[in-house]
C-alpha atoms as a PDB file:
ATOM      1  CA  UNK A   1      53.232  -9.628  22.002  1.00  0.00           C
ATOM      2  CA  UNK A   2      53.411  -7.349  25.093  1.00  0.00           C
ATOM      3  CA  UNK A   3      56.534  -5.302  26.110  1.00  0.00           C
ATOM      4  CA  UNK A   4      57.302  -2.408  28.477  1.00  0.00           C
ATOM      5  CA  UNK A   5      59.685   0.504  27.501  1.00  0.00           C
ATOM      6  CA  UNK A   6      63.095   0.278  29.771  1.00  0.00           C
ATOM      7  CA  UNK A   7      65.105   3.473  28.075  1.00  0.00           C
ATOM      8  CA  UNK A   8      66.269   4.200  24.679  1.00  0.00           C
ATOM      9  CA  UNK A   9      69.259   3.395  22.787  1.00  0.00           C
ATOM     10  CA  UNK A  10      69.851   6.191  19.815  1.00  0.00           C
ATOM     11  CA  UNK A  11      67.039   6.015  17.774  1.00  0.00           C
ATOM     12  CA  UNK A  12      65.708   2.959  19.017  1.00  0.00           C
ATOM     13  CA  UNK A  13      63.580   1.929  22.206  1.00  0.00           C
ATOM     14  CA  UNK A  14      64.838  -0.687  24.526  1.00  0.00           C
ATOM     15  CA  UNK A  15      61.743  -2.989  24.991  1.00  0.00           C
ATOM     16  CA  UNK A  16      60.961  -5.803  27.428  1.00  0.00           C
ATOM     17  CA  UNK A  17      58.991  -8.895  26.243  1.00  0.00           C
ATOM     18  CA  UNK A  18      56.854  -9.951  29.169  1.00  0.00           C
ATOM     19  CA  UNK A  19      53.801 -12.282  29.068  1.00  0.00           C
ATOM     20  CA  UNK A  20      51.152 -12.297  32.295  1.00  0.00           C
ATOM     21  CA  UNK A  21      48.752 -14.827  32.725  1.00  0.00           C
ATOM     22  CA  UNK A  22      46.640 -15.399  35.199  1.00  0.00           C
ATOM     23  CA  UNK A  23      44.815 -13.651  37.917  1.00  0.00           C
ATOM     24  CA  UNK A  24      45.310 -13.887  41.940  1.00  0.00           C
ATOM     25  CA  UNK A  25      48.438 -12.726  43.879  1.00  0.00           C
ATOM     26  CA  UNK A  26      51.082 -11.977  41.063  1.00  0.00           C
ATOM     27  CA  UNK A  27      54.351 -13.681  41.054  1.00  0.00           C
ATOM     28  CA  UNK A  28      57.420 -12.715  38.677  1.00  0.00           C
ATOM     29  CA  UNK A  29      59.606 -15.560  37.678  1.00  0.00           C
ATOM     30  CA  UNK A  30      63.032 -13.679  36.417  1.00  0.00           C
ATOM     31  CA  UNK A  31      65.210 -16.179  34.178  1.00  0.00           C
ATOM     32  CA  UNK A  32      68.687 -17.484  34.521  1.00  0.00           C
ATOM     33  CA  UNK A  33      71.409 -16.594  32.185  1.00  0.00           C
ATOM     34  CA  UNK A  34      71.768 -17.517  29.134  1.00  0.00           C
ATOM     35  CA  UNK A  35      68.507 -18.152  28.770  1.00  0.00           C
ATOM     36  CA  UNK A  36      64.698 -16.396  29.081  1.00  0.00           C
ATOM     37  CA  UNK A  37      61.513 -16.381  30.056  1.00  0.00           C
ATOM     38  CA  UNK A  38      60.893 -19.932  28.240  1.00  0.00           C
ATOM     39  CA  UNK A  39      62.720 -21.982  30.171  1.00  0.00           C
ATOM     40  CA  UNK A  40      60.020 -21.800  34.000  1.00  0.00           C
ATOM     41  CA  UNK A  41      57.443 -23.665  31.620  1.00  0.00           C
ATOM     42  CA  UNK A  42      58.057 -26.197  34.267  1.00  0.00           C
ATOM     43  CA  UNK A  43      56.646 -23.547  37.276  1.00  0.00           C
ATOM     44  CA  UNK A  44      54.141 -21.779  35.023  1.00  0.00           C
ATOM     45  CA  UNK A  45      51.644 -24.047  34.618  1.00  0.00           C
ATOM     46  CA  UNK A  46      51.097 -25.246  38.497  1.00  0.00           C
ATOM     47  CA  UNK A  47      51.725 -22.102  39.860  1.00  0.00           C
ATOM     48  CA  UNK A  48      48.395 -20.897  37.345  1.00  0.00           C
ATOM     49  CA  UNK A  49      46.534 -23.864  38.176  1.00  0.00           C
ATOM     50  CA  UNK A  50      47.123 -23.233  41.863  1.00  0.00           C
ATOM     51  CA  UNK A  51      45.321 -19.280  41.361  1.00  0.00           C
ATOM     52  CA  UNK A  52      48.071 -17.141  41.087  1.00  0.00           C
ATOM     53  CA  UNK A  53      48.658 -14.571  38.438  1.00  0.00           C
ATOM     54  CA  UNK A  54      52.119 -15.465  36.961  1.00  0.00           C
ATOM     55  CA  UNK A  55      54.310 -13.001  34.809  1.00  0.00           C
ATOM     56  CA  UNK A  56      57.519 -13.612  33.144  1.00  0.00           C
ATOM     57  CA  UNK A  57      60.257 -11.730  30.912  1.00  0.00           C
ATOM     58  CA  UNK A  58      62.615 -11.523  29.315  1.00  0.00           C
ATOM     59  CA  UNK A  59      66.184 -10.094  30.637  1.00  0.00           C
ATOM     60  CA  UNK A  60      67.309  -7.331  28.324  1.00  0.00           C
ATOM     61  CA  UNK A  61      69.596  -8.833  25.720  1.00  0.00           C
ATOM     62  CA  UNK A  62      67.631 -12.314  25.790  1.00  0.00           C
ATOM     63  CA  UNK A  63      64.371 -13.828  24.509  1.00  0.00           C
ATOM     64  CA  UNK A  64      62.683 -11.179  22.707  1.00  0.00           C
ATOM     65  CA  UNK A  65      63.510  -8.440  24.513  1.00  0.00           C
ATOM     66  CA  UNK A  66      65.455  -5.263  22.538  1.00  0.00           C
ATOM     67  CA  UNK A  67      69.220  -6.171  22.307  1.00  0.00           C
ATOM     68  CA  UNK A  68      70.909  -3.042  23.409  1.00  0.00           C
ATOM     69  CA  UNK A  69      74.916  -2.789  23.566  1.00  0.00           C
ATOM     70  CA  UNK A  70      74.633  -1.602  27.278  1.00  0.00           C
ATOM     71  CA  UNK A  71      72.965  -2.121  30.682  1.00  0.00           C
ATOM     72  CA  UNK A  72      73.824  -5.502  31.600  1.00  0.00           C
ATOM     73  CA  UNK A  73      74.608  -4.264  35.398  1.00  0.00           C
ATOM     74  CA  UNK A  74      73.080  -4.999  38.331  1.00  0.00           C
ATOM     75  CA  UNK A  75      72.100  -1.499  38.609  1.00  0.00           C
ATOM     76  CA  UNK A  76      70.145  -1.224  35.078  1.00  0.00           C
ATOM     77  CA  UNK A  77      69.003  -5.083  35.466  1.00  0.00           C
ATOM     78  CA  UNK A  78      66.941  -3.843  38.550  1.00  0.00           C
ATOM     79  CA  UNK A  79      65.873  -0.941  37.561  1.00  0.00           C
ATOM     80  CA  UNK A  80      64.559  -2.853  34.401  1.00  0.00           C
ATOM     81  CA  UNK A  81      62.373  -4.890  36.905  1.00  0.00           C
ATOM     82  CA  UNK A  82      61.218  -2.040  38.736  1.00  0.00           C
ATOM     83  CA  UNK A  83      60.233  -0.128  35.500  1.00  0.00           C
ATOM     84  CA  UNK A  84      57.740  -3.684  35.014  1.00  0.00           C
ATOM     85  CA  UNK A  85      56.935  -3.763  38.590  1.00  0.00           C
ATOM     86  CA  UNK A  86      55.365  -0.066  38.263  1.00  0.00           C
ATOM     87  CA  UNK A  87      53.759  -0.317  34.759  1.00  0.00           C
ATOM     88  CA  UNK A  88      52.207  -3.475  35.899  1.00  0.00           C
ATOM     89  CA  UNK A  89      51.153  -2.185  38.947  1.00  0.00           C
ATOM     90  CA  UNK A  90      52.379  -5.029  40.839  1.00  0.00           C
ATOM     91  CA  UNK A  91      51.364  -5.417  44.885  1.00  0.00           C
ATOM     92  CA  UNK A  92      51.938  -7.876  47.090  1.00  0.00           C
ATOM     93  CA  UNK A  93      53.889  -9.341  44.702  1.00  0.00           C
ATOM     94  CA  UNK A  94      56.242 -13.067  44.914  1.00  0.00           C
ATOM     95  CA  UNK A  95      59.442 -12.698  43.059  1.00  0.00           C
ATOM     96  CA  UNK A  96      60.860 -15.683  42.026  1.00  0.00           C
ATOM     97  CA  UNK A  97      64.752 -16.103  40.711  1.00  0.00           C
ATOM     98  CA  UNK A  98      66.815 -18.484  39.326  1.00  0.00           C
ATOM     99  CA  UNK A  99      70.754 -17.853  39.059  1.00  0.00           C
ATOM    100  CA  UNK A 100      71.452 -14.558  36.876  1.00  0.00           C
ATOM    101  CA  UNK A 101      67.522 -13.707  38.204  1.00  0.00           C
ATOM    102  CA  UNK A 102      68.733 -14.252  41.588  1.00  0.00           C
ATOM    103  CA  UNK A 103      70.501 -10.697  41.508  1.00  0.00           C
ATOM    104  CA  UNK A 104      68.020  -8.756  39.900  1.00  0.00           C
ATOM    105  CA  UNK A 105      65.995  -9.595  43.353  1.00  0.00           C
ATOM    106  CA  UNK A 106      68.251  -9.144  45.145  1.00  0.00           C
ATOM    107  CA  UNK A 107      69.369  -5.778  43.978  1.00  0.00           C
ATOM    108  CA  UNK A 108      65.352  -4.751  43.703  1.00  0.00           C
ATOM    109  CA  UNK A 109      65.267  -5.739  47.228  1.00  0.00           C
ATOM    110  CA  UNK A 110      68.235  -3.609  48.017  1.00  0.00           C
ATOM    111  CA  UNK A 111      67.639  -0.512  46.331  1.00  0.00           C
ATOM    112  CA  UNK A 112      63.851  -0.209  45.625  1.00  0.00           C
ATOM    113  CA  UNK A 113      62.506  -1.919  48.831  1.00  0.00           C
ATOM    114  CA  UNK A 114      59.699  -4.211  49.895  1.00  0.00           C
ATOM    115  CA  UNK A 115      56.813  -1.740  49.211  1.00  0.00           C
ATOM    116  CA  UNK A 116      55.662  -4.117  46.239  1.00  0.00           C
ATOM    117  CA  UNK A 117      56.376  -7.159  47.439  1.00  0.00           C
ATOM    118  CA  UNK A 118      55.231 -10.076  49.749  1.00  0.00           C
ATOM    119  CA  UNK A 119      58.438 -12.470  49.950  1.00  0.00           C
ATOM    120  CA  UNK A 120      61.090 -13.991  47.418  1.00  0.00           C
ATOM    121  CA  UNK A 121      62.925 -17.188  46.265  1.00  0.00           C
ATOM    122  CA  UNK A 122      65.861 -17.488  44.986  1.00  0.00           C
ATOM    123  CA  UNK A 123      66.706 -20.515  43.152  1.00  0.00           C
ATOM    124  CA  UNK A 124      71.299 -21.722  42.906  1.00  0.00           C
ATOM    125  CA  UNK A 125      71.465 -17.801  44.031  1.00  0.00           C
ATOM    126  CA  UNK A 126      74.607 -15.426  42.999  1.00  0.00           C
ATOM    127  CA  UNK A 127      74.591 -13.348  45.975  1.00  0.00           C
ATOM    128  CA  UNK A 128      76.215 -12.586  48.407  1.00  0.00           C
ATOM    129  CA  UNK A 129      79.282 -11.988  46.986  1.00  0.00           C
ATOM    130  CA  UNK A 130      80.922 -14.514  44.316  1.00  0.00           C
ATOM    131  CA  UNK A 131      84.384 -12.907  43.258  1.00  0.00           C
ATOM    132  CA  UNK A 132      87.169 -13.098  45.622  1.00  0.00           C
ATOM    133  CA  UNK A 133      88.405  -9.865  46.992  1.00  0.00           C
ATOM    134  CA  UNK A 134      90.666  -9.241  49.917  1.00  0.00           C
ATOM    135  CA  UNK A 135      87.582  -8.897  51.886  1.00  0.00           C
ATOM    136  CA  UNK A 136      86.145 -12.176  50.470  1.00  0.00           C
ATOM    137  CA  UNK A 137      88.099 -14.776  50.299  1.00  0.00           C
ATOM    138  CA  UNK A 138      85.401 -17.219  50.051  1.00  0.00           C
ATOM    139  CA  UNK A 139      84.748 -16.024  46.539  1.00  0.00           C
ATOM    140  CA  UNK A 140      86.256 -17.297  43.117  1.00  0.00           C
ATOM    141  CA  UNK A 141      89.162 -15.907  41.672  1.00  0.00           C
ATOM    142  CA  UNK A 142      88.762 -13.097  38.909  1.00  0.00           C
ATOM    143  CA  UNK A 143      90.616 -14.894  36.531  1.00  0.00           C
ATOM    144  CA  UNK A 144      87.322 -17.513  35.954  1.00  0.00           C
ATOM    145  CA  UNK A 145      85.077 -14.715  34.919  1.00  0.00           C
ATOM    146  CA  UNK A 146      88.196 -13.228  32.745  1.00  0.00           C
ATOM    147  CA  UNK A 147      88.363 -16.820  31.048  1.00  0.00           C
ATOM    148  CA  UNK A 148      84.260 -17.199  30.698  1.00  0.00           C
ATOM    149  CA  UNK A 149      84.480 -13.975  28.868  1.00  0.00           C
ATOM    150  CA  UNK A 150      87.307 -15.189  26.471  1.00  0.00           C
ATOM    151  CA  UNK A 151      85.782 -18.254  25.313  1.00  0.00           C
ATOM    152  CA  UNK A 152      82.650 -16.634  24.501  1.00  0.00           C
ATOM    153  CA  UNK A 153      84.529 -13.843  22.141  1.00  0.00           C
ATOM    154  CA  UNK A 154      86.191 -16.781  20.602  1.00  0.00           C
ATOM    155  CA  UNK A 155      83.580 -18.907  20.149  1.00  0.00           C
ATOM    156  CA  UNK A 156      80.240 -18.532  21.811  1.00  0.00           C
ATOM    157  CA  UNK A 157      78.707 -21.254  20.685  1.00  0.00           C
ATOM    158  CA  UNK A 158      81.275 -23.649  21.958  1.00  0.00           C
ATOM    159  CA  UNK A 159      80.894 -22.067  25.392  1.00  0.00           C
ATOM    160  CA  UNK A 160      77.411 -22.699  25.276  1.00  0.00           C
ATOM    161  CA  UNK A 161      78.028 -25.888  25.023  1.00  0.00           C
ATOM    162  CA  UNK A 162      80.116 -26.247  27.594  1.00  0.00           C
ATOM    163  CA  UNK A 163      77.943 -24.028  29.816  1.00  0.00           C
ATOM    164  CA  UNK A 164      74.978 -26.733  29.008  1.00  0.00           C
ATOM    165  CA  UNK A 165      76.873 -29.822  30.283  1.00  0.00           C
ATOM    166  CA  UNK A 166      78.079 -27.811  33.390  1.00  0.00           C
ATOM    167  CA  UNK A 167      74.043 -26.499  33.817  1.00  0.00           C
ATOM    168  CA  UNK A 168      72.819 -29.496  33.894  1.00  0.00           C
ATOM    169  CA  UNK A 169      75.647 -31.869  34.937  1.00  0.00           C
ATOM    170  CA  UNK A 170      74.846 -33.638  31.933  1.00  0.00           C
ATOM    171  CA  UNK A 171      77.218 -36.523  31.738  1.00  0.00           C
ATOM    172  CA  UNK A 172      75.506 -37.770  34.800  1.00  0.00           C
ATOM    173  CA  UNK A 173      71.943 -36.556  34.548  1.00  0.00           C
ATOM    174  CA  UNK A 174      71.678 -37.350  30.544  1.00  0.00           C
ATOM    175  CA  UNK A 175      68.470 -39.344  30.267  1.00  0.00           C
ATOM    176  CA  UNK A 176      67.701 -39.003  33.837  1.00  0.00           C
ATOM    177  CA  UNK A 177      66.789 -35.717  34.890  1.00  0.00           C
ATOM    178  CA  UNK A 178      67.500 -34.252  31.630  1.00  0.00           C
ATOM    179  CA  UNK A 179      66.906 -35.102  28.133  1.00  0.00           C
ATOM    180  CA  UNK A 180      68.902 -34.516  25.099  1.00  0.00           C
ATOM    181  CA  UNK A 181      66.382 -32.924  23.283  1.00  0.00           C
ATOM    182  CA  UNK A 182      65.393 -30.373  26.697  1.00  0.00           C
ATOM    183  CA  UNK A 183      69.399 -29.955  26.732  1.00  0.00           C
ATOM    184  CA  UNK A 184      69.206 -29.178  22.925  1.00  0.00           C
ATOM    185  CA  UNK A 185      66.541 -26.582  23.359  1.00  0.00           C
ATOM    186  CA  UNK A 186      67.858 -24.726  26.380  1.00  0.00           C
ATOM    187  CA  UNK A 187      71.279 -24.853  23.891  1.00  0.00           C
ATOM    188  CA  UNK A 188      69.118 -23.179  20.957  1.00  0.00           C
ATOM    189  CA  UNK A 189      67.354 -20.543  23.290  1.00  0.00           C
ATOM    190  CA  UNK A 190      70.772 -19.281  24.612  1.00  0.00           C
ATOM    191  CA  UNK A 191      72.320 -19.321  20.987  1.00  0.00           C
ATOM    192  CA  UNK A 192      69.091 -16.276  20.384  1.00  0.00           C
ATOM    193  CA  UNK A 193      70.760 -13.899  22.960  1.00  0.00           C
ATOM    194  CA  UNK A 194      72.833 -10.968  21.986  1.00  0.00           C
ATOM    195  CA  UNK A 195      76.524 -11.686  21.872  1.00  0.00           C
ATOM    196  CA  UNK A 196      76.999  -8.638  23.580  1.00  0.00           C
ATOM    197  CA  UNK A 197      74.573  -9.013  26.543  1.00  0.00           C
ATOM    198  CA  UNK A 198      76.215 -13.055  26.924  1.00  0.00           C
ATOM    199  CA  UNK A 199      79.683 -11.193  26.712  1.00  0.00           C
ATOM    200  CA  UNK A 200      78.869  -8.347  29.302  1.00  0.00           C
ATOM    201  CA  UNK A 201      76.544 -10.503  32.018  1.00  0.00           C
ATOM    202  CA  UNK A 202      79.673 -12.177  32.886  1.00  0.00           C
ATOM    203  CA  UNK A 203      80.814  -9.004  34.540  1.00  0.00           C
ATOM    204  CA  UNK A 204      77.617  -8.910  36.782  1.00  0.00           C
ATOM    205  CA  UNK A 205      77.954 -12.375  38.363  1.00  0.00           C
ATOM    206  CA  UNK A 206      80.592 -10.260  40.155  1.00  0.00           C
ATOM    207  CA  UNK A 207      78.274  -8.110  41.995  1.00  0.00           C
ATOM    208  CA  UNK A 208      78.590  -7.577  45.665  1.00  0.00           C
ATOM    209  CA  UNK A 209      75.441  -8.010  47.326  1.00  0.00           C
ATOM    210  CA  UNK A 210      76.422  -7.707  50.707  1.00  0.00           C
ATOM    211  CA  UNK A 211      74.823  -4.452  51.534  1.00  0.00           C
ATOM    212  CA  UNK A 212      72.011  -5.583  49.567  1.00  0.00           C
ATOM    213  CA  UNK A 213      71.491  -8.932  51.832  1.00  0.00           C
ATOM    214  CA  UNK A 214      71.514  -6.504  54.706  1.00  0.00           C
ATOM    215  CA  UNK A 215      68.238  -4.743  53.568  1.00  0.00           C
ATOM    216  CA  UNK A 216      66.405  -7.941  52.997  1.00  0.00           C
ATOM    217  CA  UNK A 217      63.220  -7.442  54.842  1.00  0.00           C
ATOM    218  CA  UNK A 218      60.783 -10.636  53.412  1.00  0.00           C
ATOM    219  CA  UNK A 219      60.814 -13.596  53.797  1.00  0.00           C
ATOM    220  CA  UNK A 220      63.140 -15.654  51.653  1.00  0.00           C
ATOM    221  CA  UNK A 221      62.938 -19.239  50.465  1.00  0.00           C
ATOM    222  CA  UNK A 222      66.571 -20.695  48.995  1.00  0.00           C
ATOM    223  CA  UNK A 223      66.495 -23.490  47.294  1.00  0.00           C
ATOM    224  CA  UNK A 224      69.713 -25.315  46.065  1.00  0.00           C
ATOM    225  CA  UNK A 225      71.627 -28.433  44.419  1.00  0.00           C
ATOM    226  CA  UNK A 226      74.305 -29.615  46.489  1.00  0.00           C
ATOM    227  CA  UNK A 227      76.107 -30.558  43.074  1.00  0.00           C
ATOM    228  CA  UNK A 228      75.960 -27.167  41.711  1.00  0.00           C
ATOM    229  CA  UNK A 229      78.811 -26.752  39.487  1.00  0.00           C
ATOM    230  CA  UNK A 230      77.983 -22.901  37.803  1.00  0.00           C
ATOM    231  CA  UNK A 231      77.432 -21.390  41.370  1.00  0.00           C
ATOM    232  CA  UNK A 232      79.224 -23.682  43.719  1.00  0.00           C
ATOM    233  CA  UNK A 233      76.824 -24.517  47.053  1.00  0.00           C
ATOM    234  CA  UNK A 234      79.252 -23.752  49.846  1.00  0.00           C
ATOM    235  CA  UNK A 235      80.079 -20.365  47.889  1.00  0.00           C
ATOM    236  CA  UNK A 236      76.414 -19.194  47.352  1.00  0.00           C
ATOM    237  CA  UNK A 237      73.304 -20.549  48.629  1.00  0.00           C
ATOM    238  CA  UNK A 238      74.877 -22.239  52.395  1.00  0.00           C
ATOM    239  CA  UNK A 239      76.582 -18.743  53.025  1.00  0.00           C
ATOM    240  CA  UNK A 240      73.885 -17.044  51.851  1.00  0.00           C
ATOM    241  CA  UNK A 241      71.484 -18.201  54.358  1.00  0.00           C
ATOM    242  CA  UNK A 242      72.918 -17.458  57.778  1.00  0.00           C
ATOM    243  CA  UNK A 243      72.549 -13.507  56.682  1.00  0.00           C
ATOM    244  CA  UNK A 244      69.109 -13.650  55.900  1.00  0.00           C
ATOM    245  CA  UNK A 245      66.983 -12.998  59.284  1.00  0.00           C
ATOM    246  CA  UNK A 246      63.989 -14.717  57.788  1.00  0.00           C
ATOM    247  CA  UNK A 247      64.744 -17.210  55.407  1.00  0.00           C
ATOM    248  CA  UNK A 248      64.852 -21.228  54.590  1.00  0.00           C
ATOM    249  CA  UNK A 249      67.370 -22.993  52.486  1.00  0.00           C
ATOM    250  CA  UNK A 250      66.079 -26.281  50.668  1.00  0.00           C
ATOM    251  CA  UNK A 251      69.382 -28.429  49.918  1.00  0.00           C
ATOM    252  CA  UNK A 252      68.399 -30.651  47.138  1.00  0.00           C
ATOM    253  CA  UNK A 253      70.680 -34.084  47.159  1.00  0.00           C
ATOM    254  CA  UNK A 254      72.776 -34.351  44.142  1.00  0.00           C
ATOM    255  CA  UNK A 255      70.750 -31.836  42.152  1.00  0.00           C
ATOM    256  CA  UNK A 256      72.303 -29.793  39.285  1.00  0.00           C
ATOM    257  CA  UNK A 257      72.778 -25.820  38.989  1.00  0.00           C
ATOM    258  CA  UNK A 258      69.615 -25.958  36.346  1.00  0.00           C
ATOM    259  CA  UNK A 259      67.194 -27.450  39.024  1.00  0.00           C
ATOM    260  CA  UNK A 260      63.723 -25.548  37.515  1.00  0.00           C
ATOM    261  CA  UNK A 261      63.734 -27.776  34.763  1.00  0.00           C
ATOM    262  CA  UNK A 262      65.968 -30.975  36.440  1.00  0.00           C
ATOM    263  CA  UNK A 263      64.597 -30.748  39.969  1.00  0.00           C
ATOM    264  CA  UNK A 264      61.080 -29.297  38.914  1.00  0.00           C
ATOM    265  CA  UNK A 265      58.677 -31.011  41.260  1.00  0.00           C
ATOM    266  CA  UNK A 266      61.167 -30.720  44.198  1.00  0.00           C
ATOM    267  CA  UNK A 267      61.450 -26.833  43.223  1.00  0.00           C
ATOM    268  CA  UNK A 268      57.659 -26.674  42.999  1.00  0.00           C
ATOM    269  CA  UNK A 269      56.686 -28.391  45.912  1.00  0.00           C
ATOM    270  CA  UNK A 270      58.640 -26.406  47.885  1.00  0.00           C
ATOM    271  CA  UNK A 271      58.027 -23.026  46.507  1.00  0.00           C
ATOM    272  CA  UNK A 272      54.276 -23.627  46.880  1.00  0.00           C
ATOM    273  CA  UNK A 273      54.625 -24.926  50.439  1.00  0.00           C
ATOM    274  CA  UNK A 274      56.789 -21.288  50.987  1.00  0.00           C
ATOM    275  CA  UNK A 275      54.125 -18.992  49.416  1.00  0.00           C
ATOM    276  CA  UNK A 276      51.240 -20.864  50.469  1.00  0.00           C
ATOM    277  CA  UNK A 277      52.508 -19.932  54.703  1.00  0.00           C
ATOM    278  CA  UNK A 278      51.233 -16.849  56.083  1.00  0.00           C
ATOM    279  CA  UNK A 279      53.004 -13.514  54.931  1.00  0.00           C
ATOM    280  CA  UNK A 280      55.073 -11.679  57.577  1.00  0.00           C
ATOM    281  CA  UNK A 281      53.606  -9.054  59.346  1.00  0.00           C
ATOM    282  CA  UNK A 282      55.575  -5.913  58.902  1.00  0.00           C
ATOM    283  CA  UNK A 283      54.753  -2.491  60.178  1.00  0.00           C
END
């Protein structure tokens, strides 16, 4: 099993679990929360048969990866990525992120620049800015995030639960776009993650992006549920777009927040149709 050294925690190192298959233009598919690298088995396979080298990992805290009692910041999260994008020796590279994984890019973008990579998509994205402040009122009120964080102290399991049906929108899509068994598993890989990290993410989704968005200098591909119900559309991906110079939001009708696994051939169809265009031409 291959990991990558992030930092140290006392005595112990904080390792990343990462697996890389493939050869071919590289693309990095960075999970969703609570989950890991697992749950693109729905991307991985086409995106390998159509010649591209394909890496995943796991988010510190998940999968895997070490379970330290820190770092679950935007800040570290990023820095994480960049720490795989350098031992890897990643170039030209398509990042690829779903929800949480959505601000990991983001922030990469932000801080680290586009030296590495080619262009991005980011799938129900958390940016630009989700918690209301007096200087965004479009955002959701603090007291959400406060109550997400309660209910997993008390009982994490139950709010895993209750994070599943909302995920998937599963009293609708049961049996449709979602079985009860692919529920069940996505339930049993975010029951493996640290209590701590599933406790301390919920800070992050609060990250403001904004200055981050404003350094976005690839082209971006969003793609989207209308029916989202963990990152509301009209909060996220629609006001997202209109700040993004170069970039293309994909509205899928009635489609859930957990569209790589619901949604996969609409997400695949038009991620390949987005990586397969010409890249950019930057100076």
């Amino acid at each position: 099993m291959p990991f990558i050294t992030v930092g140290t925690e006392n005595s112990a190192p904080i390792d990343l679990y990462y697996e890389d298959h493939g050869s071919g233009q590289p693309i990095v598919l960075i999970h969703g929360f609570p989950f890991n690298g697992a749950t693109w088995e729905k991307q991985v396979s086409p995106l390998l048969a159509a010649g591209y080298r394909v890496i995943t990992y796991d988010r510190r805290g998940f999968g895997s990866s070490a379970q330290p009692a820190f770092g679950y910041d935007y800040d570290t999260l990023a820095a994480d990525l960049d720490v795989l994008m350098t031992e890897l020796d990643l170039r030209n590279a398509i990042l690829v992120g779903h929800s949480m994984g959505t601000g990991e890019v983001t922030r990469y973008l932000g801080a680290y620049g586009s030296d590495r990579v080619d262009r991005a998509v980011l799938l129900a994205p958390l940016a630009p800015y989700l918690r209301q402040a007096p200087d965004n009122p479009e955002g959701v009120e603090g007291s959400l995030f406060e109550g997400f964080k309660k209910a997993i102290i008390e009982d994490r399991f139950a709010y895993l639960t209750d994070f599943c049906n909302t995920f998937f929108n599963y009293d609708e899509n049961r049996g449709k776009l979602v079985s009860e068994e692919a529920y069940r598993a996505h339930w049993e890989i975010g029951a493996r993650a640290s209590a701590k990290a599933t406790h301390d993410c919920v800070d992050a989704w609060g990250t403001d992006f904004r200055a981050d968005v404003s350094r976005i200098d690839v082209p971006i591909l969003l793609v989207q549920g209308d029916k989202d119900m963990v990152l509301p559309y009209p909060k996220t991906g629609q006001r997202l777009q209109p700040l993004i110079s170069d970039s293309r939001l994909v509205t899928l009708k009635g489609a859930p927040h957990g569209i790589p696994w619901t949604n996969a051939d609409q997400v695949n169809d038009a991620i390949m149709e987005f990586i397969g265009s010409p890249s950019m031409v930057r100076a």
